[in-house]
PDB file of N, CA and C in Angstrom:
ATOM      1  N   UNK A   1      14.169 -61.231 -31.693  1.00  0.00           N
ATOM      2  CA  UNK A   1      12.915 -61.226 -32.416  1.00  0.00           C
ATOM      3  C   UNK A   1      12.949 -60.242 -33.582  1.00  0.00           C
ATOM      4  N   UNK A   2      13.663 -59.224 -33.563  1.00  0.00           N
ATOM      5  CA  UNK A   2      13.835 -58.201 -34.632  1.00  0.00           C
ATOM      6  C   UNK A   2      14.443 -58.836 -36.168  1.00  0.00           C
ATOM      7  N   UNK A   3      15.345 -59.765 -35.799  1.00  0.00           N
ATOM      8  CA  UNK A   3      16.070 -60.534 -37.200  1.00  0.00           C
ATOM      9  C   UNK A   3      14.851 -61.607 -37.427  1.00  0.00           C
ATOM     10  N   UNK A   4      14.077 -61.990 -36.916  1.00  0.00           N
ATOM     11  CA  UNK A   4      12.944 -62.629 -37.209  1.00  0.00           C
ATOM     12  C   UNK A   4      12.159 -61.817 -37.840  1.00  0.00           C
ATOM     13  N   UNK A   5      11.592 -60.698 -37.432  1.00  0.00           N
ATOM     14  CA  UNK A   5      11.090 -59.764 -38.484  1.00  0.00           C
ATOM     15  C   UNK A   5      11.522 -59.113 -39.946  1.00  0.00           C
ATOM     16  N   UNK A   6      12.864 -59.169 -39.702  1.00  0.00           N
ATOM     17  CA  UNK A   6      13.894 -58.848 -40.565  1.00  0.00           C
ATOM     18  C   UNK A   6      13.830 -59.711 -41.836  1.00  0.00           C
ATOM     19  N   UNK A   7      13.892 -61.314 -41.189  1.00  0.00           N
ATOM     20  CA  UNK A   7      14.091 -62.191 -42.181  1.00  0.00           C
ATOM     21  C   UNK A   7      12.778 -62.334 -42.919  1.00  0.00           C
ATOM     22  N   UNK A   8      11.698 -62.011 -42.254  1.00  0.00           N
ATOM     23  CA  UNK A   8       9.944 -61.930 -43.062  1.00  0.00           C
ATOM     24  C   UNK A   8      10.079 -61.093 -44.205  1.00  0.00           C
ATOM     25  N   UNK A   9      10.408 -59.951 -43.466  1.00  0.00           N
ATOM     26  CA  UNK A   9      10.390 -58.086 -44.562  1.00  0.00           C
ATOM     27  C   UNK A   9      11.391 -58.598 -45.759  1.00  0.00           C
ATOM     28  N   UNK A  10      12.440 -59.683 -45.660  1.00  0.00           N
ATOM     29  CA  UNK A  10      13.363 -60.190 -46.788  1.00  0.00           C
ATOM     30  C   UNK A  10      12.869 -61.095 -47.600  1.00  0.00           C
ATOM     31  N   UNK A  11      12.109 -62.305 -46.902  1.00  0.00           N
ATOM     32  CA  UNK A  11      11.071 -63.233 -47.993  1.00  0.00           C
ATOM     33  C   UNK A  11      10.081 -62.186 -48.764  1.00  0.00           C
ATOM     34  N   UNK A  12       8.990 -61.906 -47.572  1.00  0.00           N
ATOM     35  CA  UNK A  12       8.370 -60.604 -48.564  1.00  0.00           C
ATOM     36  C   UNK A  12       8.598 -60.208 -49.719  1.00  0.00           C
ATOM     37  N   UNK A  13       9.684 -59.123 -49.412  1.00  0.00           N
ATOM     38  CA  UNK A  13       9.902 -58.676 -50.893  1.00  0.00           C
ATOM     39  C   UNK A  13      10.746 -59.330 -51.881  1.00  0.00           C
ATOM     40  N   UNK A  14      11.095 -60.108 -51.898  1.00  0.00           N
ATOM     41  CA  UNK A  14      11.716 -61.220 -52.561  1.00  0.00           C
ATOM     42  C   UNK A  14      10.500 -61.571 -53.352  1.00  0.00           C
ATOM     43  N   UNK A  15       9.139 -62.155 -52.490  1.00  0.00           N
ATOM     44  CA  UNK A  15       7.925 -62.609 -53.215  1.00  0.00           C
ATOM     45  C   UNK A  15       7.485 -61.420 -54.053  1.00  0.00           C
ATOM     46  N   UNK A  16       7.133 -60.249 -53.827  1.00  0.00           N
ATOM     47  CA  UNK A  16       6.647 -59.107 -53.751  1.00  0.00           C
ATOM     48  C   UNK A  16       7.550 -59.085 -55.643  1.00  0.00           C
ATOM     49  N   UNK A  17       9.001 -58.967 -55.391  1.00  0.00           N
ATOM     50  CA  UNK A  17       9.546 -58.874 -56.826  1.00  0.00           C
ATOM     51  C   UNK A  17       9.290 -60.044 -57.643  1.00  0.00           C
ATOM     52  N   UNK A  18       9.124 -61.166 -56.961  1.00  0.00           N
ATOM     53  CA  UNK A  18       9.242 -62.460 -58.038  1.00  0.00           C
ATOM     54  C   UNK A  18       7.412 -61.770 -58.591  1.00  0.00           C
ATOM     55  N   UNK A  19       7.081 -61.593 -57.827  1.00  0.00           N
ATOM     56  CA  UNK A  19       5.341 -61.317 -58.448  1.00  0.00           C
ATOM     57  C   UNK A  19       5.540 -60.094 -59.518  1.00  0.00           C
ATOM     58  N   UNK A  20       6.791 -58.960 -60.021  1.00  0.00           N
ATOM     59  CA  UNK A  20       6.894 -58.405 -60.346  1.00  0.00           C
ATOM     60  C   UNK A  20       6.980 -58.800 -61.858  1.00  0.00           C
ATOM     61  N   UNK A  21       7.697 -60.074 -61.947  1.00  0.00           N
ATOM     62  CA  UNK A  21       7.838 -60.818 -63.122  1.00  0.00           C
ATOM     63  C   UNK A  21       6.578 -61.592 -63.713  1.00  0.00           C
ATOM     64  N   UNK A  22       6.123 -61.937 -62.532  1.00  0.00           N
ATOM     65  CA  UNK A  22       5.035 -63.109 -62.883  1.00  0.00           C
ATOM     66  C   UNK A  22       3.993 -62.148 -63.864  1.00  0.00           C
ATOM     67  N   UNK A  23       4.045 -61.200 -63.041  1.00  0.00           N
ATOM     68  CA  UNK A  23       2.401 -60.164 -63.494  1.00  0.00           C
ATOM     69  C   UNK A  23       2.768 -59.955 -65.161  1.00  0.00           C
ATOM     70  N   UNK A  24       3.963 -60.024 -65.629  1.00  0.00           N
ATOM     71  CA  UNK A  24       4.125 -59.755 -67.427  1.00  0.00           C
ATOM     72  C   UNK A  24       3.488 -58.059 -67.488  1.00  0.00           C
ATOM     73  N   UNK A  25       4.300 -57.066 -66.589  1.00  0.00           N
ATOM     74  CA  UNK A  25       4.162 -55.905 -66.779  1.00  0.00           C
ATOM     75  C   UNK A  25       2.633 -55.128 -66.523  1.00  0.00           C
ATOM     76  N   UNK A  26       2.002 -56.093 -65.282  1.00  0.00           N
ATOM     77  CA  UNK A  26       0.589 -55.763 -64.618  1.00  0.00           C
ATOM     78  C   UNK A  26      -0.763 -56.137 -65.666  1.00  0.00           C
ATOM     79  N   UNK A  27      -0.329 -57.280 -66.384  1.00  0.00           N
ATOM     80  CA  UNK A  27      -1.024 -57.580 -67.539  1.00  0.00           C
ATOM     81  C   UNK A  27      -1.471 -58.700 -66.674  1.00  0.00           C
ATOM     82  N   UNK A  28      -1.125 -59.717 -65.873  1.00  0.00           N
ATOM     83  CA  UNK A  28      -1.656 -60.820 -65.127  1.00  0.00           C
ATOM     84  C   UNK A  28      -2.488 -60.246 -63.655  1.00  0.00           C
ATOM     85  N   UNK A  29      -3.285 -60.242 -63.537  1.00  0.00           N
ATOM     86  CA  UNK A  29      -3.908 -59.364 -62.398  1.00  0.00           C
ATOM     87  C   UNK A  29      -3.832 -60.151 -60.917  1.00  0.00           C
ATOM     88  N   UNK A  30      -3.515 -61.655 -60.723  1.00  0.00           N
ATOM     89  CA  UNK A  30      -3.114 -62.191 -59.180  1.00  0.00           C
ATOM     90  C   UNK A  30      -1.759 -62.098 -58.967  1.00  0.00           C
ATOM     91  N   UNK A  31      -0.679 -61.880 -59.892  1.00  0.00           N
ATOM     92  CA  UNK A  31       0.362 -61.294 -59.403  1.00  0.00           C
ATOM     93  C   UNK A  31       0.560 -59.931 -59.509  1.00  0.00           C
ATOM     94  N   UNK A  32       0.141 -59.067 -60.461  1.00  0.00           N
ATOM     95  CA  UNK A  32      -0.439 -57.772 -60.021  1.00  0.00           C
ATOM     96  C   UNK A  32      -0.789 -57.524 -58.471  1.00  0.00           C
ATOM     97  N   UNK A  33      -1.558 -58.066 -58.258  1.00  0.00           N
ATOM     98  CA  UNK A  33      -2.341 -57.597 -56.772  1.00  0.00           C
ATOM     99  C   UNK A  33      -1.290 -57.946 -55.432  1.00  0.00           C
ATOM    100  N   UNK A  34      -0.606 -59.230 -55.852  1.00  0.00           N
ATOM    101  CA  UNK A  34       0.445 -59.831 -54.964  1.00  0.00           C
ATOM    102  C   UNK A  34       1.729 -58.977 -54.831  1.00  0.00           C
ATOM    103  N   UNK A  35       2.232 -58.280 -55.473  1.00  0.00           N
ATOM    104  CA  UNK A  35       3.194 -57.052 -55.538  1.00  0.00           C
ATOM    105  C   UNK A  35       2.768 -56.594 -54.579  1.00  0.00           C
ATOM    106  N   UNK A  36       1.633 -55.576 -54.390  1.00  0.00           N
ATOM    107  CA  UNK A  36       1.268 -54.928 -53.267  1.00  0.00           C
ATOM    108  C   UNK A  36       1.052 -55.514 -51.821  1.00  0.00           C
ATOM    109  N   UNK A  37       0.198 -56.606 -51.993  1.00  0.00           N
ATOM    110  CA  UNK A  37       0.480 -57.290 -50.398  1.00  0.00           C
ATOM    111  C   UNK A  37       1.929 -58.119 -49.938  1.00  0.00           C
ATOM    112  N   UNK A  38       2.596 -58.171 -51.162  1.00  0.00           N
ATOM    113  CA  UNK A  38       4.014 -58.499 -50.281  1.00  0.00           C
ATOM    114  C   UNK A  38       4.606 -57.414 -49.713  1.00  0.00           C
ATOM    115  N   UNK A  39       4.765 -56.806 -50.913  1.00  0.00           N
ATOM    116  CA  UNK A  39       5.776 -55.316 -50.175  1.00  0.00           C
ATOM    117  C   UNK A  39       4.880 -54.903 -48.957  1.00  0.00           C
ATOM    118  N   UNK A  40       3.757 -54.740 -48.993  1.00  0.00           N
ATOM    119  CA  UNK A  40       3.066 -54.225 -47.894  1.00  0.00           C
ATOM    120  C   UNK A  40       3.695 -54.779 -46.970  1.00  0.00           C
ATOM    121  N   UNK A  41       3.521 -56.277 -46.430  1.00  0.00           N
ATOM    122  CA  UNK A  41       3.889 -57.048 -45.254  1.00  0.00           C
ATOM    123  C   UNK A  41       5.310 -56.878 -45.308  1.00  0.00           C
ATOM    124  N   UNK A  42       6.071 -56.567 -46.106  1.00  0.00           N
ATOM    125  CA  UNK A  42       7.661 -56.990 -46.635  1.00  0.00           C
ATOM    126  C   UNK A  42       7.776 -55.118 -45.078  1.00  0.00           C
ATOM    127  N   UNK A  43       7.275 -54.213 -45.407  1.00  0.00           N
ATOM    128  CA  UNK A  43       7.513 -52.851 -45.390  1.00  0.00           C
ATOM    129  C   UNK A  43       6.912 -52.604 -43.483  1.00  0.00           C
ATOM    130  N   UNK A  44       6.096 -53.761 -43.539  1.00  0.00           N
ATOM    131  CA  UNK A  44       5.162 -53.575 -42.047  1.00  0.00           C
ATOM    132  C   UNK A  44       6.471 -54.600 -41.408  1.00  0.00           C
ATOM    133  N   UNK A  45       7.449 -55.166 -41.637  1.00  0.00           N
ATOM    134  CA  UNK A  45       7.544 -55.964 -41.086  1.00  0.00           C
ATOM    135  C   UNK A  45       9.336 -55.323 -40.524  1.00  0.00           C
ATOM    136  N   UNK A  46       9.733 -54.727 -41.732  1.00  0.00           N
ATOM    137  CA  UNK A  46      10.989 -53.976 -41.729  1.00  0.00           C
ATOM    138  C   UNK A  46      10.641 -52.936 -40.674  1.00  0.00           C
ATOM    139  N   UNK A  47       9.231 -52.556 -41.045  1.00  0.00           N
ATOM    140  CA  UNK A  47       9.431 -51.265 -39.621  1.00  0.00           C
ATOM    141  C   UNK A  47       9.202 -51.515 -38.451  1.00  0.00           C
ATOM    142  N   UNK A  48       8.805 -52.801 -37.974  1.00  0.00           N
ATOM    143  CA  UNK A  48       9.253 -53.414 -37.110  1.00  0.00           C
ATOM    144  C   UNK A  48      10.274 -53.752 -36.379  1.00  0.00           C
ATOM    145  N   UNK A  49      10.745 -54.322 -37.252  1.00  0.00           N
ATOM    146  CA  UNK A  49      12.444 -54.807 -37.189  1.00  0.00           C
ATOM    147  C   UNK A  49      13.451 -53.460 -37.005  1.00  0.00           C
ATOM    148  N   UNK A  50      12.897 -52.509 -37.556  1.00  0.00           N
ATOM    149  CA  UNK A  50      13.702 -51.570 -37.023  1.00  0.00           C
ATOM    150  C   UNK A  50      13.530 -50.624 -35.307  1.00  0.00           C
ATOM    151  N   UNK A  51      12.700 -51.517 -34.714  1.00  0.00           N
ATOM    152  CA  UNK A  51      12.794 -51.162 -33.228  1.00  0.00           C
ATOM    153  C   UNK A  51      13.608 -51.222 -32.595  1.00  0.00           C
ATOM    154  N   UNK A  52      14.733 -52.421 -33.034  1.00  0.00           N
ATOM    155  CA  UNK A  52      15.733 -52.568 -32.072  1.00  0.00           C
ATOM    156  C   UNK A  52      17.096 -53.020 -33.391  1.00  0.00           C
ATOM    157  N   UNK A  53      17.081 -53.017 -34.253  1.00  0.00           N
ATOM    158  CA  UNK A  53      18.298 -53.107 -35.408  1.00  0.00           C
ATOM    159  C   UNK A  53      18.195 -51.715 -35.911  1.00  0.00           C
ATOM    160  N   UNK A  54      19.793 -51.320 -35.653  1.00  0.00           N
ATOM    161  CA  UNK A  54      20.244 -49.843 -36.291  1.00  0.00           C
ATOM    162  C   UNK A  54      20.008 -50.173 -38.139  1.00  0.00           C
ATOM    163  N   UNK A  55      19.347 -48.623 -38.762  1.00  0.00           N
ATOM    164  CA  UNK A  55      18.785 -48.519 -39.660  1.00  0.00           C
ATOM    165  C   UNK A  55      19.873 -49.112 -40.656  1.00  0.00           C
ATOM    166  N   UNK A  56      21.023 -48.762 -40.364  1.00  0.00           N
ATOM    167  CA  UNK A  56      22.315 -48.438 -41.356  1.00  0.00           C
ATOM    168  C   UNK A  56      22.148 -50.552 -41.499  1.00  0.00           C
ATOM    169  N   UNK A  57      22.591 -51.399 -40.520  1.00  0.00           N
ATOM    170  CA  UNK A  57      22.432 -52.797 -40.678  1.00  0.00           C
ATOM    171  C   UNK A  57      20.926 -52.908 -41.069  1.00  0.00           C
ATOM    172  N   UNK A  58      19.985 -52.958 -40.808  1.00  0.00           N
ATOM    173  CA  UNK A  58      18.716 -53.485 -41.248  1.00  0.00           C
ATOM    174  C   UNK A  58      18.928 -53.447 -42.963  1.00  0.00           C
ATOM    175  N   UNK A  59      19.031 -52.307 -43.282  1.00  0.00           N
ATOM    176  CA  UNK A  59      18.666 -51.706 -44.804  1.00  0.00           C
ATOM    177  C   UNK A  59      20.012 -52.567 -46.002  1.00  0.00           C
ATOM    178  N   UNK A  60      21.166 -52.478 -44.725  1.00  0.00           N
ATOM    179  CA  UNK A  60      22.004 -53.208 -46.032  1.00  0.00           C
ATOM    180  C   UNK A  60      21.899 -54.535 -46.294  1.00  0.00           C
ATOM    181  N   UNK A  61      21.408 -55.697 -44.828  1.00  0.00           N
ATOM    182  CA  UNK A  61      20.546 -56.788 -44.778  1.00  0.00           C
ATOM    183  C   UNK A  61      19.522 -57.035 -45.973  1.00  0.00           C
ATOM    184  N   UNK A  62      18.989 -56.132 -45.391  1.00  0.00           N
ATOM    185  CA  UNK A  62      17.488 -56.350 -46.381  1.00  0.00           C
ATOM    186  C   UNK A  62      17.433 -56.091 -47.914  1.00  0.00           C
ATOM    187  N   UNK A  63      18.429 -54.832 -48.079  1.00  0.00           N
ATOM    188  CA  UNK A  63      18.371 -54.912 -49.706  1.00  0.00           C
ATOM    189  C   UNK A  63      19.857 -55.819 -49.835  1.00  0.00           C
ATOM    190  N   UNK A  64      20.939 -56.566 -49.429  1.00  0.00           N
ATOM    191  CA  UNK A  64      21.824 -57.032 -49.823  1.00  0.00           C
ATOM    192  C   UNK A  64      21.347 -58.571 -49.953  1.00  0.00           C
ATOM    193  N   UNK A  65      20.692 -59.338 -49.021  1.00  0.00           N
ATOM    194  CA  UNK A  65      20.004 -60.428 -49.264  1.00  0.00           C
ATOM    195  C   UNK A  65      19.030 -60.320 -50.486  1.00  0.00           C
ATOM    196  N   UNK A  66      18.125 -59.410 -50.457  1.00  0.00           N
ATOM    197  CA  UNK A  66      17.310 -59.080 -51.314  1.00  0.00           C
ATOM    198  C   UNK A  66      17.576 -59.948 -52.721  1.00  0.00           C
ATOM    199  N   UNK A  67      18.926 -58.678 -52.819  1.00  0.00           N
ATOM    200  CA  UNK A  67      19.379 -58.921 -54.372  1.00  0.00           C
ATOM    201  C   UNK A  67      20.027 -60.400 -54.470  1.00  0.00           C
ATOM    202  N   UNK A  68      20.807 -61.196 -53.375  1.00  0.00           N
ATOM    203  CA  UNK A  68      21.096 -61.862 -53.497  1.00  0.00           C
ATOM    204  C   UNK A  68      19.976 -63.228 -54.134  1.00  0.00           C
ATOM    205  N   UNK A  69      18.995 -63.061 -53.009  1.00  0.00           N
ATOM    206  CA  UNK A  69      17.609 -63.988 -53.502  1.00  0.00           C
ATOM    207  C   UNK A  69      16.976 -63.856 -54.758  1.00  0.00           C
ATOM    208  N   UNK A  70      17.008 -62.596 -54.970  1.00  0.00           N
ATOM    209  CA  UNK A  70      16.130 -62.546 -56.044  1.00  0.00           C
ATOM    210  C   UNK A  70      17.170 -62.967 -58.013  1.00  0.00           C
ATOM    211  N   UNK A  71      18.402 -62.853 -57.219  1.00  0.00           N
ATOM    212  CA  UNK A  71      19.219 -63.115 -58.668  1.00  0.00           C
ATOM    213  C   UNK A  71      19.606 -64.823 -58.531  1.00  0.00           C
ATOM    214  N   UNK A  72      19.796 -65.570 -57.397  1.00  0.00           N
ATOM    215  CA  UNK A  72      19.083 -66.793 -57.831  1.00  0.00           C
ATOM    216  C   UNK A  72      17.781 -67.222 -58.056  1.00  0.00           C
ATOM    217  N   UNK A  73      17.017 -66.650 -57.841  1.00  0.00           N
ATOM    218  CA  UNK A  73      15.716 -67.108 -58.350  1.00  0.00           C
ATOM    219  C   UNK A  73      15.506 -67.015 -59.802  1.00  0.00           C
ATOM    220  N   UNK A  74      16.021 -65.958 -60.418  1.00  0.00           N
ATOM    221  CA  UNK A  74      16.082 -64.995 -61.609  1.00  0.00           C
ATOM    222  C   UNK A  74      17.248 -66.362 -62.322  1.00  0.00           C
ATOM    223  N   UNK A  75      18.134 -67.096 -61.692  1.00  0.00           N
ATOM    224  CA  UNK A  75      19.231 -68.335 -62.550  1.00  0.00           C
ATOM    225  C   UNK A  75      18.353 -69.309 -62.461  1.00  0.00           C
ATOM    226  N   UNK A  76      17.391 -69.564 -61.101  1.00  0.00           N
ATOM    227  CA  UNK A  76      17.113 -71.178 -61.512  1.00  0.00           C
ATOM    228  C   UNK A  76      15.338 -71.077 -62.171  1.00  0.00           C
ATOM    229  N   UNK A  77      14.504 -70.228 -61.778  1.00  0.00           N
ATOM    230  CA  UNK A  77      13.264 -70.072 -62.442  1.00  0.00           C
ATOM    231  C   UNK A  77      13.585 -69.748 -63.297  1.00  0.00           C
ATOM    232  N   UNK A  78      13.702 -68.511 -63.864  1.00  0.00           N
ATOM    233  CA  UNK A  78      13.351 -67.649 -64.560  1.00  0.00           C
ATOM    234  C   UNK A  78      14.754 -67.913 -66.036  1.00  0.00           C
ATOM    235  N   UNK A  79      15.465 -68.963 -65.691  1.00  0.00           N
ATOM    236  CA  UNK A  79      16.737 -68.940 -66.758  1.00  0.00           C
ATOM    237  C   UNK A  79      17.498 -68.092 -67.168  1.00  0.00           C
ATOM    238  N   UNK A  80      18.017 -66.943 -66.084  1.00  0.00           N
ATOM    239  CA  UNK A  80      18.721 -66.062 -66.687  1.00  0.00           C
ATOM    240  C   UNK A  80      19.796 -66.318 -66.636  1.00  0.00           C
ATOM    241  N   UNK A  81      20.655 -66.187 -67.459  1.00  0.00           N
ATOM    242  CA  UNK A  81      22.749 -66.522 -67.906  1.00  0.00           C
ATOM    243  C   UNK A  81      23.178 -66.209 -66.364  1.00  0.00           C
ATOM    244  N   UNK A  82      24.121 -66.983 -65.959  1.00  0.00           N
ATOM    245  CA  UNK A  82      24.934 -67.442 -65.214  1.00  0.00           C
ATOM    246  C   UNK A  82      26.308 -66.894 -65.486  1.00  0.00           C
ATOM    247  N   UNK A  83      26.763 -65.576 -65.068  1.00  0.00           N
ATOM    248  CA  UNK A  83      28.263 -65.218 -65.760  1.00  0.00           C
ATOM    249  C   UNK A  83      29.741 -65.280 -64.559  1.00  0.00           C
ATOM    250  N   UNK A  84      30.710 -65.074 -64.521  1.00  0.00           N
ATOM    251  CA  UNK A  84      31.634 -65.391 -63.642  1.00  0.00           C
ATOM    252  C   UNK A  84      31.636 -64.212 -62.890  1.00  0.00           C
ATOM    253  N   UNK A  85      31.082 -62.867 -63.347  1.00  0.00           N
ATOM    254  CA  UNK A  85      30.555 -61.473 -63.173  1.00  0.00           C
ATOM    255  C   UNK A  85      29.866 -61.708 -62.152  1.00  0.00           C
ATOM    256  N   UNK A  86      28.624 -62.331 -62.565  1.00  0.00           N
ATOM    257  CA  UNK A  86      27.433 -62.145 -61.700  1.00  0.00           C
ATOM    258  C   UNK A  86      27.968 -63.089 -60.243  1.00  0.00           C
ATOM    259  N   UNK A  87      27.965 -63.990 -60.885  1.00  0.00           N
ATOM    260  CA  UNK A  87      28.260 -64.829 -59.563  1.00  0.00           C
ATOM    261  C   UNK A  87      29.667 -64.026 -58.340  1.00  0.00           C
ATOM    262  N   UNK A  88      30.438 -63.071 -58.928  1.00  0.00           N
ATOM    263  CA  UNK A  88      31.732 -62.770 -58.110  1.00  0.00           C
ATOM    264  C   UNK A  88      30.717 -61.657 -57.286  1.00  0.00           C
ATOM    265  N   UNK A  89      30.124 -61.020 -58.392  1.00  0.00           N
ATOM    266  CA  UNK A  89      29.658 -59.397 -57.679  1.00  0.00           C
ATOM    267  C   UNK A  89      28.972 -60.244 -56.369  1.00  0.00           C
ATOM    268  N   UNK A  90      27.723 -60.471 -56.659  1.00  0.00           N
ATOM    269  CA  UNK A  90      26.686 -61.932 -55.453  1.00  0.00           C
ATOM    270  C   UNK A  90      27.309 -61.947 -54.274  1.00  0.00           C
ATOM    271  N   UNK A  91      28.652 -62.833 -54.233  1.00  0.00           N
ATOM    272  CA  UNK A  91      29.751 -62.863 -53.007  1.00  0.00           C
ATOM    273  C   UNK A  91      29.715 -61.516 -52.609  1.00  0.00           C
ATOM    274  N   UNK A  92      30.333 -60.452 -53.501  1.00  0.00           N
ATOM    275  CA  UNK A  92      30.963 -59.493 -52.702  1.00  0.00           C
ATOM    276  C   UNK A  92      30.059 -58.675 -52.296  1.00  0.00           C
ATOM    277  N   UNK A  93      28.207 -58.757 -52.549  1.00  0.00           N
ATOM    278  CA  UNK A  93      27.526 -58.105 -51.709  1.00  0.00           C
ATOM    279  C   UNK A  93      26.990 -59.047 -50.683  1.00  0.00           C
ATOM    280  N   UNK A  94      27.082 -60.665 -50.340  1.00  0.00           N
ATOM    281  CA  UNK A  94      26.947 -60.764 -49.541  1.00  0.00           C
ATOM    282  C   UNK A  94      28.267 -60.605 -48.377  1.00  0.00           C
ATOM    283  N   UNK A  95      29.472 -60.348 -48.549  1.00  0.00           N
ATOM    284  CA  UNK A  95      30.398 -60.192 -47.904  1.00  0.00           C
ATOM    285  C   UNK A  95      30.130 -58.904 -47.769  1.00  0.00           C
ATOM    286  N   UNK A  96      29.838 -57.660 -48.256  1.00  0.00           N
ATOM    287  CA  UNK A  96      29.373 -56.601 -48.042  1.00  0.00           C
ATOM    288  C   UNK A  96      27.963 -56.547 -46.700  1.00  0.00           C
ATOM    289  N   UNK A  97      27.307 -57.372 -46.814  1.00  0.00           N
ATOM    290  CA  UNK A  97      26.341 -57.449 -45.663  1.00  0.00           C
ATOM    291  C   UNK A  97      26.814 -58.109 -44.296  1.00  0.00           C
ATOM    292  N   UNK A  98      27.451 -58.799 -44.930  1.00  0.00           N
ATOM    293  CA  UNK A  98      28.319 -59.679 -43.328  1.00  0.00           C
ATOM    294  C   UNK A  98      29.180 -58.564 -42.495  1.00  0.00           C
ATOM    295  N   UNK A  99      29.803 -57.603 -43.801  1.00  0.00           N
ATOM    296  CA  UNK A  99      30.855 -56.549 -42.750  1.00  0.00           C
ATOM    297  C   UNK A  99      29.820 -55.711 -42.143  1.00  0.00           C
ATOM    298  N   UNK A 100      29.220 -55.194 -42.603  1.00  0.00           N
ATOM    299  CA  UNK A 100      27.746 -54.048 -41.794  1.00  0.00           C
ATOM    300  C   UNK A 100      27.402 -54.570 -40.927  1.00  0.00           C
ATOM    301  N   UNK A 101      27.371 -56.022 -41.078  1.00  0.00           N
ATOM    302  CA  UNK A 101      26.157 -57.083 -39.576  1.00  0.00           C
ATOM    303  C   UNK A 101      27.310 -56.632 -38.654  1.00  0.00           C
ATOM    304  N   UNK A 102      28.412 -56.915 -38.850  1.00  0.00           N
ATOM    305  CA  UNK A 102      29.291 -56.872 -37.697  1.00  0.00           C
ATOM    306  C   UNK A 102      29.868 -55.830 -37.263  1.00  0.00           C
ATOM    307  N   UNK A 103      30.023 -54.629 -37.805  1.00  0.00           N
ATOM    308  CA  UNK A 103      29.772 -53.310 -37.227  1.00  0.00           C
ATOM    309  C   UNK A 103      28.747 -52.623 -36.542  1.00  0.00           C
ATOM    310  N   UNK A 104      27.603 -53.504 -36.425  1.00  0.00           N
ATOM    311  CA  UNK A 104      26.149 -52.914 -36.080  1.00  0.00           C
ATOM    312  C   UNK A 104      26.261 -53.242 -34.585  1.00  0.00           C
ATOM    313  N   UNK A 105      25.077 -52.947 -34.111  1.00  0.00           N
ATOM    314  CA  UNK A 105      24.823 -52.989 -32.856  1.00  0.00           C
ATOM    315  C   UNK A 105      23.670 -52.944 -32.372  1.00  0.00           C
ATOM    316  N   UNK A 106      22.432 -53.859 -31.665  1.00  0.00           N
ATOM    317  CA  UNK A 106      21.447 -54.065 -31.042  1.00  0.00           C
ATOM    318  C   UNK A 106      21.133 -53.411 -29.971  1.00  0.00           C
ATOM    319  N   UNK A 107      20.548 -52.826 -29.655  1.00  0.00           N
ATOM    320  CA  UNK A 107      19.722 -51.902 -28.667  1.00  0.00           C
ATOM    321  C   UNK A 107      19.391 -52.493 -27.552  1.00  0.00           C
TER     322      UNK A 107
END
């Protein structure tokens, strides 16, 4: 149930940043306001999840997916360049999260 919480606190702030864009620098005021109740739930939900997932796996999960989600969203919404860079680094932090998952350990 903890990677279920885990995976919420990761949509969350995923939404939480895409609302970061939407708001046009807190100039749009319903994604303005949506920043705060994602991360909120994104932050209630991680400290959850950290009842029974060691901090060291939760955190590299959560911000390594993170970035992963949020930089395709950032290629297919938002049209940002597509480089052989971006796409290699991507892999090697999600291969970076896969080695942490599997060094970790559940309570």
């Amino acid at each position: 149930m903890s990677y279920v919480f885990l995976a919420l606190a990761i949509c969350f702030e995923v939404c939480g940043t895409t609302c970061m864009k939407l708001s046009d620098g807190f100039t749009k005021i319903l994604p303005s306001i949506m920043i705060f109740v994602f991360y909120g739930i994104s932050f209630v939900s991680f400290t959850i999840a950290l009842k029974r997932i060691d901090v060291s796996v939760a955190y590299a999960i959560w911000a390594g997916l993170g970035v992963a989600l949020i930089s395709m969203i950032g290629i297919t919404v938002f049209d940002e360049p597509v480089t052989l860079l971006k796409v290699i680094s991507l892999f090697l932090i999600i291969l970076g999260v896969v080695g942490v998952n599997l060094t970790g350990n559940i309570h």
